[in-house]
C-alpha atoms as a PDB file:
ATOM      1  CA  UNK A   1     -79.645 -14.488 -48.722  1.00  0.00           C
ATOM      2  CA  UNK A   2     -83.004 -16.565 -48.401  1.00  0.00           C
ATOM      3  CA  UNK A   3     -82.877 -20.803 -47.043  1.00  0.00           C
ATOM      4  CA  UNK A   4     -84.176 -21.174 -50.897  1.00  0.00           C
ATOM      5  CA  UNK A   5     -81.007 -19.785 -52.648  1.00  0.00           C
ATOM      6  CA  UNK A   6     -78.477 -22.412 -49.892  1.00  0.00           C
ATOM      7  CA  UNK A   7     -78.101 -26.077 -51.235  1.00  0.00           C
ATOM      8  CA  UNK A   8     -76.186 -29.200 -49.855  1.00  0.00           C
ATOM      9  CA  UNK A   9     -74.643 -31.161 -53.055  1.00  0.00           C
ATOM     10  CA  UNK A  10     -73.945 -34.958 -52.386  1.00  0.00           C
ATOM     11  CA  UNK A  11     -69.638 -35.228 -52.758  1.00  0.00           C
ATOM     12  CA  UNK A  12     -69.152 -31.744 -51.877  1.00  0.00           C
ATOM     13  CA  UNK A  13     -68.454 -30.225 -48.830  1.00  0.00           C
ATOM     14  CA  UNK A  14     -70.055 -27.210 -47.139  1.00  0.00           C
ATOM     15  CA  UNK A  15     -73.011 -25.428 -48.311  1.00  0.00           C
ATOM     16  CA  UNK A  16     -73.137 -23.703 -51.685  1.00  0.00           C
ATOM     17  CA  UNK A  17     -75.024 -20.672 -52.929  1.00  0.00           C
ATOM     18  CA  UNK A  18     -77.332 -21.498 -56.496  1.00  0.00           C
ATOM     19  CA  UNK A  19     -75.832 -18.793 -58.465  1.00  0.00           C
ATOM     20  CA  UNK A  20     -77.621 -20.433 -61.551  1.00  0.00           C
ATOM     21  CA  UNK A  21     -78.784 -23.103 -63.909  1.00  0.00           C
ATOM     22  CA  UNK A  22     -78.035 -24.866 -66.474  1.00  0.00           C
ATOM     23  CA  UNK A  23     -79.322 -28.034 -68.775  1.00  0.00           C
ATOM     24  CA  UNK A  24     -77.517 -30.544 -66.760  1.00  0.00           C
ATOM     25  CA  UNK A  25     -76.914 -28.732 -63.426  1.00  0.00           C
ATOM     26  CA  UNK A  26     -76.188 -26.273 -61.535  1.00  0.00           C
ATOM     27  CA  UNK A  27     -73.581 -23.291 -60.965  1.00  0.00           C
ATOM     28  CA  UNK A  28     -72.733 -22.851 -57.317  1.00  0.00           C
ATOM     29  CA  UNK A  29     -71.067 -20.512 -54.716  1.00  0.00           C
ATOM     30  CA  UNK A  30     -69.582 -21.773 -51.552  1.00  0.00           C
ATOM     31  CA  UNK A  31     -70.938 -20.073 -48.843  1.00  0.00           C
ATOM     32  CA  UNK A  32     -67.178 -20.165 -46.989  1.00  0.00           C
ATOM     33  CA  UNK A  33     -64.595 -20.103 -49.697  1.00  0.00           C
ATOM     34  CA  UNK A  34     -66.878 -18.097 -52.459  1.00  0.00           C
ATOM     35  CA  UNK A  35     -65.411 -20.466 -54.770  1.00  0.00           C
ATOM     36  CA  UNK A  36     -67.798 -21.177 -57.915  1.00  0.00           C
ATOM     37  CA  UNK A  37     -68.041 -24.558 -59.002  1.00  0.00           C
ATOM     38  CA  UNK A  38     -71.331 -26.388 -61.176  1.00  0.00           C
ATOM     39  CA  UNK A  39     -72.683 -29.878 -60.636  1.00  0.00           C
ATOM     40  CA  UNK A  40     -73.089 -32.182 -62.968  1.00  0.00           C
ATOM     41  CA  UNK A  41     -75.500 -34.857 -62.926  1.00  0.00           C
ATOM     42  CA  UNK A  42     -74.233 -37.482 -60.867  1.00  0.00           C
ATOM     43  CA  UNK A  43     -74.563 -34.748 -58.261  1.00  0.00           C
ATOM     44  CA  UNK A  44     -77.811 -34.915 -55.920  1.00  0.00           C
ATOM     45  CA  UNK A  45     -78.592 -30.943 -54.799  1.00  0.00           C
ATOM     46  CA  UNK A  46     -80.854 -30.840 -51.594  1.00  0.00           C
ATOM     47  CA  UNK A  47     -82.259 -27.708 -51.011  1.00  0.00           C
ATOM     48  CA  UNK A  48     -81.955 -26.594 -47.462  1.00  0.00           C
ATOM     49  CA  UNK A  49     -85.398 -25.185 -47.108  1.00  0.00           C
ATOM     50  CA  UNK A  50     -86.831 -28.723 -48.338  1.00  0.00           C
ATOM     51  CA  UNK A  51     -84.680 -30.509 -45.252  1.00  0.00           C
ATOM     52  CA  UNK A  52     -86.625 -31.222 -41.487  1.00  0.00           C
ATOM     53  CA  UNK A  53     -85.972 -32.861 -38.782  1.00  0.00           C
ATOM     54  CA  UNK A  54     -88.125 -35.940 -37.350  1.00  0.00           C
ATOM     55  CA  UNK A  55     -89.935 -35.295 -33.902  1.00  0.00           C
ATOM     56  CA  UNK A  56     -92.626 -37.141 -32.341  1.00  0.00           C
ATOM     57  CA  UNK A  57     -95.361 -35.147 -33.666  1.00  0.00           C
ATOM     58  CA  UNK A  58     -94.264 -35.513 -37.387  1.00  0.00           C
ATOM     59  CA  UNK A  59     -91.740 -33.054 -38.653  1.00  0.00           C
ATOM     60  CA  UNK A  60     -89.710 -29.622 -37.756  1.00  0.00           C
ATOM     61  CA  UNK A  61     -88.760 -27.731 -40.654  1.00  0.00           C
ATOM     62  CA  UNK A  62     -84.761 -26.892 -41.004  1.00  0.00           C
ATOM     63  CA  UNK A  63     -85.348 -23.080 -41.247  1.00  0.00           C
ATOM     64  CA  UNK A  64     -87.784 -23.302 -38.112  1.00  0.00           C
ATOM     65  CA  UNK A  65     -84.659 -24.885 -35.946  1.00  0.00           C
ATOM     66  CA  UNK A  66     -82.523 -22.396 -37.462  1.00  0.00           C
ATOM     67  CA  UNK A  67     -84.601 -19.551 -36.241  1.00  0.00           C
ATOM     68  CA  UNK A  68     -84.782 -21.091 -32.721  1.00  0.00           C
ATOM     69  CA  UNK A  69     -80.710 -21.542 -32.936  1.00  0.00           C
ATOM     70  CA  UNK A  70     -80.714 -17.759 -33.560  1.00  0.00           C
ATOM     71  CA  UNK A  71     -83.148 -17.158 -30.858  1.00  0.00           C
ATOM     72  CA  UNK A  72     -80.316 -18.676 -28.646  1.00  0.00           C
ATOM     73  CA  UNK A  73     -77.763 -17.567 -30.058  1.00  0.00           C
ATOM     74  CA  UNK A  74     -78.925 -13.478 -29.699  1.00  0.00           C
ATOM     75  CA  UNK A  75     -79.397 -14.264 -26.159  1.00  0.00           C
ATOM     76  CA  UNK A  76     -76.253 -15.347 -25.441  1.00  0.00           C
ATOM     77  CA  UNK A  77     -75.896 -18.670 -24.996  1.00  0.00           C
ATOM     78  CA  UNK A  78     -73.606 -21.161 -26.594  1.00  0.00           C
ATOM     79  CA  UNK A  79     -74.662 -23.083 -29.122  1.00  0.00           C
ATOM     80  CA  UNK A  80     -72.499 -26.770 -30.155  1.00  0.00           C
ATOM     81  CA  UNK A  81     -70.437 -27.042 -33.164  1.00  0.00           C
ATOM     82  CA  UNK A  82     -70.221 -30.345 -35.405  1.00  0.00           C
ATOM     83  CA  UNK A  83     -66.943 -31.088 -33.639  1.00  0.00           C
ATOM     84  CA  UNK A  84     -68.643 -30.852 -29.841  1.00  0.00           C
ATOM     85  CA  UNK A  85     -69.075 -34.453 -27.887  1.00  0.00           C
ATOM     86  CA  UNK A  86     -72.470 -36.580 -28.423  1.00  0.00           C
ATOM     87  CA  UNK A  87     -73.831 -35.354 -24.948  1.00  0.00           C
ATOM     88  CA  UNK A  88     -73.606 -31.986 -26.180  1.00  0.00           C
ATOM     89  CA  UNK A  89     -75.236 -32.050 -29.767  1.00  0.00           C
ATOM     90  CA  UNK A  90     -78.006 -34.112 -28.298  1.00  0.00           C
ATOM     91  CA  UNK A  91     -78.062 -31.127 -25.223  1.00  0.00           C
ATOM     92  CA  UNK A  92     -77.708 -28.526 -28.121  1.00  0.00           C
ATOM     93  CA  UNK A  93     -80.644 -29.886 -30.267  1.00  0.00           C
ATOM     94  CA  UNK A  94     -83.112 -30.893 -27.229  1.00  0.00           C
ATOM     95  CA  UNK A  95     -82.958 -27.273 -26.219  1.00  0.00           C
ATOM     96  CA  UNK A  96     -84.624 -25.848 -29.778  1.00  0.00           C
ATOM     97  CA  UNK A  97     -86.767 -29.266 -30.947  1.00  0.00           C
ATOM     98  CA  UNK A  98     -87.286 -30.812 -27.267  1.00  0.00           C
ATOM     99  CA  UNK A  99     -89.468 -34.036 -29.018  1.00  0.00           C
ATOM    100  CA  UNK A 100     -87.207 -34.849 -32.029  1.00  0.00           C
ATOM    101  CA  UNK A 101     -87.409 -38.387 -32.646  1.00  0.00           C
ATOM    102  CA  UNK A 102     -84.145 -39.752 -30.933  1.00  0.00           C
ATOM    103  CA  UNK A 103     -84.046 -43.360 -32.974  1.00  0.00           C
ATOM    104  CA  UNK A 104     -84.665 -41.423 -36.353  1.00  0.00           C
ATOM    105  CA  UNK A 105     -82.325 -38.421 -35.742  1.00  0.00           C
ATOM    106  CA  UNK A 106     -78.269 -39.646 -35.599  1.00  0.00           C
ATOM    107  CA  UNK A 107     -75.316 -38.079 -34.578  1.00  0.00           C
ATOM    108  CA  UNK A 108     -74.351 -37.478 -38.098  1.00  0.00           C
ATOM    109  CA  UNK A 109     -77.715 -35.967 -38.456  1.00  0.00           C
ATOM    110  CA  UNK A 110     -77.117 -33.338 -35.844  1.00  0.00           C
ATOM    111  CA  UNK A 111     -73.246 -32.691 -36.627  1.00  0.00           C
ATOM    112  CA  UNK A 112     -74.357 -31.555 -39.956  1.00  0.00           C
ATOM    113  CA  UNK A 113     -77.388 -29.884 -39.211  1.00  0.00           C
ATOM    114  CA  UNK A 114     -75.070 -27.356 -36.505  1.00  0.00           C
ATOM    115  CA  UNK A 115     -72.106 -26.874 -39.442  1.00  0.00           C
ATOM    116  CA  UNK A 116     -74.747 -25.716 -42.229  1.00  0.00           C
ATOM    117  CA  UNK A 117     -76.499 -23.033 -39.091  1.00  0.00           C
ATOM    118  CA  UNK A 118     -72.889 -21.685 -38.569  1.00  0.00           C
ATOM    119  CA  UNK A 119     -71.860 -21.526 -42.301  1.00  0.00           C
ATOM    120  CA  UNK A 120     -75.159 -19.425 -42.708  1.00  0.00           C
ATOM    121  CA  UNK A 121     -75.396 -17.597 -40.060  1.00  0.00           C
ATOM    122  CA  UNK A 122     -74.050 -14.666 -40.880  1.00  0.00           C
ATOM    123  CA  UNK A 123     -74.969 -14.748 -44.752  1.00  0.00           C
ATOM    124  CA  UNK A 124     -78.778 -15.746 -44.293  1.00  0.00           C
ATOM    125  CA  UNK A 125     -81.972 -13.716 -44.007  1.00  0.00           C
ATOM    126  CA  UNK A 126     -83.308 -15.234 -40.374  1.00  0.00           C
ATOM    127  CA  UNK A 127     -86.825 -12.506 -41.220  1.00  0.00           C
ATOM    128  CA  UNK A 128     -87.742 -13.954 -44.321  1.00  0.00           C
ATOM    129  CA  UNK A 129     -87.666 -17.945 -42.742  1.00  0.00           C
ATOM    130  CA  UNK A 130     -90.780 -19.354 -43.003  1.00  0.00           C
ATOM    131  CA  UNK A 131     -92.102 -16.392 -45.583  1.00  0.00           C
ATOM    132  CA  UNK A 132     -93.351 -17.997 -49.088  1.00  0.00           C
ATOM    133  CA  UNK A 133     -91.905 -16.558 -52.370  1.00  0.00           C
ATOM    134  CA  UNK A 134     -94.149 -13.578 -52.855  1.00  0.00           C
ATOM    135  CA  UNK A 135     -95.691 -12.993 -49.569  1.00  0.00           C
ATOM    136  CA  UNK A 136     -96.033  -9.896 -48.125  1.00  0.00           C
ATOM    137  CA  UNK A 137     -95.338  -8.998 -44.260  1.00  0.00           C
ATOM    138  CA  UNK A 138     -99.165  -8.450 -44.208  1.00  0.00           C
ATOM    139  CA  UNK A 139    -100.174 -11.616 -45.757  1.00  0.00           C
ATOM    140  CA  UNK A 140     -98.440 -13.577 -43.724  1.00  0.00           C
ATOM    141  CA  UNK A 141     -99.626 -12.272 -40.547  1.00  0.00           C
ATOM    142  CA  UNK A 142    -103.277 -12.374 -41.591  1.00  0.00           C
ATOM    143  CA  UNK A 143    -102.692 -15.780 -43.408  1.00  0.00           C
ATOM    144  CA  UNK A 144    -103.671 -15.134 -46.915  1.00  0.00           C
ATOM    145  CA  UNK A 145    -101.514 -15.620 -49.868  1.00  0.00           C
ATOM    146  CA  UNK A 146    -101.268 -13.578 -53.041  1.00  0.00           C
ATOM    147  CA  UNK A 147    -102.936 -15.045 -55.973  1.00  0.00           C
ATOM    148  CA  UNK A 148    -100.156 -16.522 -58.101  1.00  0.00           C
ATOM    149  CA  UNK A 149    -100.512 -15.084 -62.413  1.00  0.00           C
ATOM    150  CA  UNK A 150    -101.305 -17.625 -64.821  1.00  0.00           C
ATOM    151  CA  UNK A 151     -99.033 -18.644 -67.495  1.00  0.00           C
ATOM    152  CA  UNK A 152     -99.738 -17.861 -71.089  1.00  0.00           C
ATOM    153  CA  UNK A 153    -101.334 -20.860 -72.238  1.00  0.00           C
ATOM    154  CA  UNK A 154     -98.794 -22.660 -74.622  1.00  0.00           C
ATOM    155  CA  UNK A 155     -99.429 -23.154 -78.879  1.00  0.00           C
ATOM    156  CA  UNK A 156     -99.531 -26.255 -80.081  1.00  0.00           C
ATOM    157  CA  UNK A 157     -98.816 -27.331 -83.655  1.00  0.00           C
ATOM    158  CA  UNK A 158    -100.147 -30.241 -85.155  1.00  0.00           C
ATOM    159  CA  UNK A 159     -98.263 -32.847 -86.927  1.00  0.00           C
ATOM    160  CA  UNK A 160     -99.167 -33.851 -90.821  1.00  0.00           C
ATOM    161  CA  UNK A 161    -101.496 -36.687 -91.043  1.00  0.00           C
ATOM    162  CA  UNK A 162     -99.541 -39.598 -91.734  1.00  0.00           C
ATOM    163  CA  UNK A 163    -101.487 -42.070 -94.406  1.00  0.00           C
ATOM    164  CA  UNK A 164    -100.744 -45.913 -94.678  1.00  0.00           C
ATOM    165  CA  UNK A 165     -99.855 -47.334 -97.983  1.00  0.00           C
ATOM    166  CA  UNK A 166     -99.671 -51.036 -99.582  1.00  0.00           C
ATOM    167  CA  UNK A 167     -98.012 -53.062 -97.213  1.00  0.00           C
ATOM    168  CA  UNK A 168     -98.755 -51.245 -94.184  1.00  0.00           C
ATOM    169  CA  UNK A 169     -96.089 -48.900 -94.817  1.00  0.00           C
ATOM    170  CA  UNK A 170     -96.115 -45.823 -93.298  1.00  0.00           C
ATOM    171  CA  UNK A 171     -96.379 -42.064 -96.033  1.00  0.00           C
ATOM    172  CA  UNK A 172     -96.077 -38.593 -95.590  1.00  0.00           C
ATOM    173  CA  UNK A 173     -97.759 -36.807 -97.502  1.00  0.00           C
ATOM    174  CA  UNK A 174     -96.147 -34.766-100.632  1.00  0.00           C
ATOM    175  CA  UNK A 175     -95.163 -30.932 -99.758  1.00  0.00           C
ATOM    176  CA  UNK A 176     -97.271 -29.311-102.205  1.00  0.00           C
ATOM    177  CA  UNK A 177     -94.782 -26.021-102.430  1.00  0.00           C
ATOM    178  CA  UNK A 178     -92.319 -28.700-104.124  1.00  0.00           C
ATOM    179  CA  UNK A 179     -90.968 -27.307-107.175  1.00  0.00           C
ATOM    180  CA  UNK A 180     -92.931 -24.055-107.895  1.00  0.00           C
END
Protein backbone atom coordinates (compact mmCIF):
# COMPACT_ATOMS: atom_id res chain seq x y z
CA UNK A 1 0.00 0.00 0.00
CA UNK A 2 1.47 3.53 -1.05
CA UNK A 3 1.12 6.99 1.73
CA UNK A 4 -1.23 8.15 -1.39
CA UNK A 5 -3.91 5.37 -1.09
CA UNK A 6 -4.02 6.14 3.42
CA UNK A 7 -6.41 9.09 4.39
CA UNK A 8 -7.38 10.67 7.84
CA UNK A 9 -11.32 11.64 7.63
CA UNK A 10 -12.38 14.45 10.14
CA UNK A 11 -15.15 12.41 12.77
CA UNK A 12 -13.65 9.17 12.14
CA UNK A 13 -11.22 7.39 13.87
CA UNK A 14 -8.09 5.61 12.62
CA UNK A 15 -6.79 5.72 9.22
CA UNK A 16 -8.78 4.47 6.25
CA UNK A 17 -7.74 2.96 2.94
CA UNK A 18 -9.46 5.03 -0.45
CA UNK A 19 -10.97 2.02 -1.91
CA UNK A 20 -12.86 4.49 -4.31
CA UNK A 21 -14.85 7.46 -5.41
CA UNK A 22 -17.80 8.66 -5.80
CA UNK A 23 -19.84 12.12 -6.72
CA UNK A 24 -20.07 13.21 -3.20
CA UNK A 25 -17.28 11.22 -1.47
CA UNK A 26 -15.46 8.67 -0.87
CA UNK A 27 -15.55 4.74 -0.13
CA UNK A 28 -13.07 3.77 2.55
CA UNK A 29 -11.27 0.79 4.26
CA UNK A 30 -10.05 0.94 7.77
CA UNK A 31 -6.68 0.11 7.89
CA UNK A 32 -7.38 -1.88 11.52
CA UNK A 33 -10.88 -3.19 11.42
CA UNK A 34 -11.11 -3.57 7.33
CA UNK A 35 -14.45 -2.24 7.82
CA UNK A 36 -15.76 -0.25 4.60
CA UNK A 37 -17.52 2.79 5.21
CA UNK A 38 -17.93 6.17 2.51
CA UNK A 39 -17.85 9.82 3.50
CA UNK A 40 -20.13 12.09 2.75
CA UNK A 41 -19.59 15.63 2.39
CA UNK A 42 -19.53 17.09 5.64
CA UNK A 43 -16.49 14.85 5.91
CA UNK A 44 -12.93 16.62 5.40
CA UNK A 45 -10.39 13.62 3.90
CA UNK A 46 -6.63 14.60 4.45
CA UNK A 47 -4.43 12.67 2.58
CA UNK A 48 -1.52 11.42 4.55
CA UNK A 49 1.11 12.04 1.97
CA UNK A 50 -0.14 15.85 1.80
CA UNK A 51 0.48 16.09 5.91
CA UNK A 52 4.24 17.57 7.37
CA UNK A 53 5.45 18.50 10.22
CA UNK A 54 6.79 22.19 11.08
CA UNK A 55 10.65 22.46 11.85
CA UNK A 56 12.78 25.39 11.92
CA UNK A 57 13.90 25.21 8.47
CA UNK A 58 10.32 25.09 6.96
CA UNK A 59 8.70 21.72 6.70
CA UNK A 60 9.33 17.70 7.09
CA UNK A 61 7.16 15.72 5.03
CA UNK A 62 4.93 12.90 7.00
CA UNK A 63 6.25 9.99 4.83
CA UNK A 64 9.95 11.34 5.36
CA UNK A 65 9.39 10.93 9.42
CA UNK A 66 7.81 7.76 8.75
CA UNK A 67 10.79 6.40 6.97
CA UNK A 68 13.12 7.65 9.76
CA UNK A 69 10.55 5.88 12.42
CA UNK A 70 11.25 2.71 10.39
CA UNK A 71 14.87 3.38 10.29
CA UNK A 72 14.52 3.07 14.17
CA UNK A 73 12.36 0.84 14.42
CA UNK A 74 14.56 -2.02 12.14
CA UNK A 75 17.30 -1.25 14.43
CA UNK A 76 15.76 -2.03 17.37
CA UNK A 77 14.87 0.57 19.31
CA UNK A 78 11.59 1.53 20.83
CA UNK A 79 9.63 3.82 19.38
CA UNK A 80 6.48 5.84 21.69
CA UNK A 81 2.93 5.10 21.21
CA UNK A 82 0.06 7.87 21.34
CA UNK A 83 -0.64 6.69 24.88
CA UNK A 84 3.31 7.23 26.12
CA UNK A 85 3.93 10.43 28.64
CA UNK A 86 4.74 14.05 27.05
CA UNK A 87 8.56 13.59 27.86
CA UNK A 88 8.54 10.68 25.77
CA UNK A 89 6.66 11.74 22.47
CA UNK A 90 8.69 14.90 22.53
CA UNK A 91 12.02 12.27 23.16
CA UNK A 92 10.40 10.00 20.42
CA UNK A 93 9.96 12.80 17.76
CA UNK A 94 13.36 14.84 18.56
CA UNK A 95 15.18 11.65 17.74
CA UNK A 96 13.82 11.48 13.79
CA UNK A 97 13.04 15.56 13.15
CA UNK A 98 15.68 16.99 15.83
CA UNK A 99 14.55 20.95 14.71
CA UNK A 100 10.72 20.56 14.59
CA UNK A 101 9.25 23.69 15.59
CA UNK A 102 8.33 23.04 19.36
CA UNK A 103 5.58 26.13 19.68
CA UNK A 104 3.92 24.95 16.30
CA UNK A 105 4.02 21.15 16.88
CA UNK A 106 1.49 20.02 20.10
CA UNK A 107 1.12 17.09 21.96
CA UNK A 108 -1.94 16.21 20.07
CA UNK A 109 0.13 16.73 17.04
CA UNK A 110 2.63 14.08 17.95
CA UNK A 111 0.07 11.51 19.65
CA UNK A 112 -1.52 11.28 16.33
CA UNK A 113 1.27 11.44 14.14
CA UNK A 114 2.85 7.96 16.26
CA UNK A 115 -0.92 6.10 16.07
CA UNK A 116 -1.23 6.64 12.11
CA UNK A 117 3.00 5.17 11.83
CA UNK A 118 1.81 2.09 13.89
CA UNK A 119 -1.59 1.56 12.10
CA UNK A 120 0.59 1.55 8.83
CA UNK A 121 3.33 0.02 9.57
CA UNK A 122 2.86 -3.14 8.64
CA UNK A 123 0.37 -2.43 5.63
CA UNK A 124 2.53 0.42 3.92
CA UNK A 125 5.17 0.39 1.18
CA UNK A 126 8.23 2.23 3.30
CA UNK A 127 10.39 1.82 -0.66
CA UNK A 128 8.06 3.66 -2.60
CA UNK A 129 7.99 6.94 0.18
CA UNK A 130 9.09 9.79 -1.37
CA UNK A 131 8.76 8.09 -5.14
CA UNK A 132 6.26 10.26 -7.47
CA UNK A 133 3.38 8.41 -9.26
CA UNK A 134 5.18 7.10 -12.29
CA UNK A 135 8.75 7.29 -11.43
CA UNK A 136 11.02 4.79 -12.07
CA UNK A 137 13.89 3.50 -9.55
CA UNK A 138 16.23 5.06 -12.20
CA UNK A 139 14.61 8.34 -12.46
CA UNK A 140 14.60 9.00 -9.22
CA UNK A 141 18.11 8.39 -8.51
CA UNK A 142 19.31 10.46 -11.47
CA UNK A 143 16.53 13.11 -10.78
CA UNK A 144 14.57 13.22 -13.92
CA UNK A 145 10.95 12.61 -14.21
CA UNK A 146 9.00 10.88 -16.96
CA UNK A 147 7.22 13.13 -19.26
CA UNK A 148 3.57 13.00 -18.20
CA UNK A 149 0.90 12.15 -21.79
CA UNK A 150 -1.31 14.82 -22.74
CA UNK A 151 -4.95 14.58 -22.55
CA UNK A 152 -7.08 14.44 -25.63
CA UNK A 153 -8.01 17.88 -26.08
CA UNK A 154 -11.82 18.15 -25.20
CA UNK A 155 -14.90 19.08 -28.11
CA UNK A 156 -16.73 21.81 -27.60
CA UNK A 157 -20.21 22.49 -28.95
CA UNK A 158 -21.53 25.72 -29.50
CA UNK A 159 -24.76 27.00 -28.30
CA UNK A 160 -27.57 28.49 -30.93
CA UNK A 161 -27.33 32.14 -31.33
CA UNK A 162 -29.85 33.59 -29.27
CA UNK A 163 -31.60 36.83 -31.15
CA UNK A 164 -33.42 39.70 -29.19
CA UNK A 165 -36.90 40.57 -30.11
CA UNK A 166 -39.39 43.67 -29.42
CA UNK A 167 -39.12 44.41 -25.97
CA UNK A 168 -35.81 43.14 -25.30
CA UNK A 169 -37.05 39.76 -25.01
CA UNK A 170 -34.91 37.11 -25.39
CA UNK A 171 -35.69 34.18 -28.92
CA UNK A 172 -34.44 31.06 -29.95
CA UNK A 173 -34.42 30.52 -33.01
CA UNK A 174 -37.09 28.07 -34.85
CA UNK A 175 -35.77 24.27 -35.32
CA UNK A 176 -35.97 24.11 -38.93
CA UNK A 177 -36.51 20.02 -38.90
CA UNK A 178 -40.02 21.05 -37.25
CA UNK A 179 -42.68 19.28 -38.93
CA UNK A 180 -41.13 17.60 -42.05
Amino acid sequence: MKLTDIVAVSGMPGVHKVISRHKTGLVLENVQTKKRTSTGLRHRASNLNDISIYTEEGDLPLWEVFKRLKKKEDAKEELPTHKSSKAELEAGLEAVAETYDKERVYISDMKKMFQWYHMVKGELDFDSLGKEEGETEEAAATGEKKAAKKAAPKKTVKAPKVSKGAGGASKVPKNSNRGK
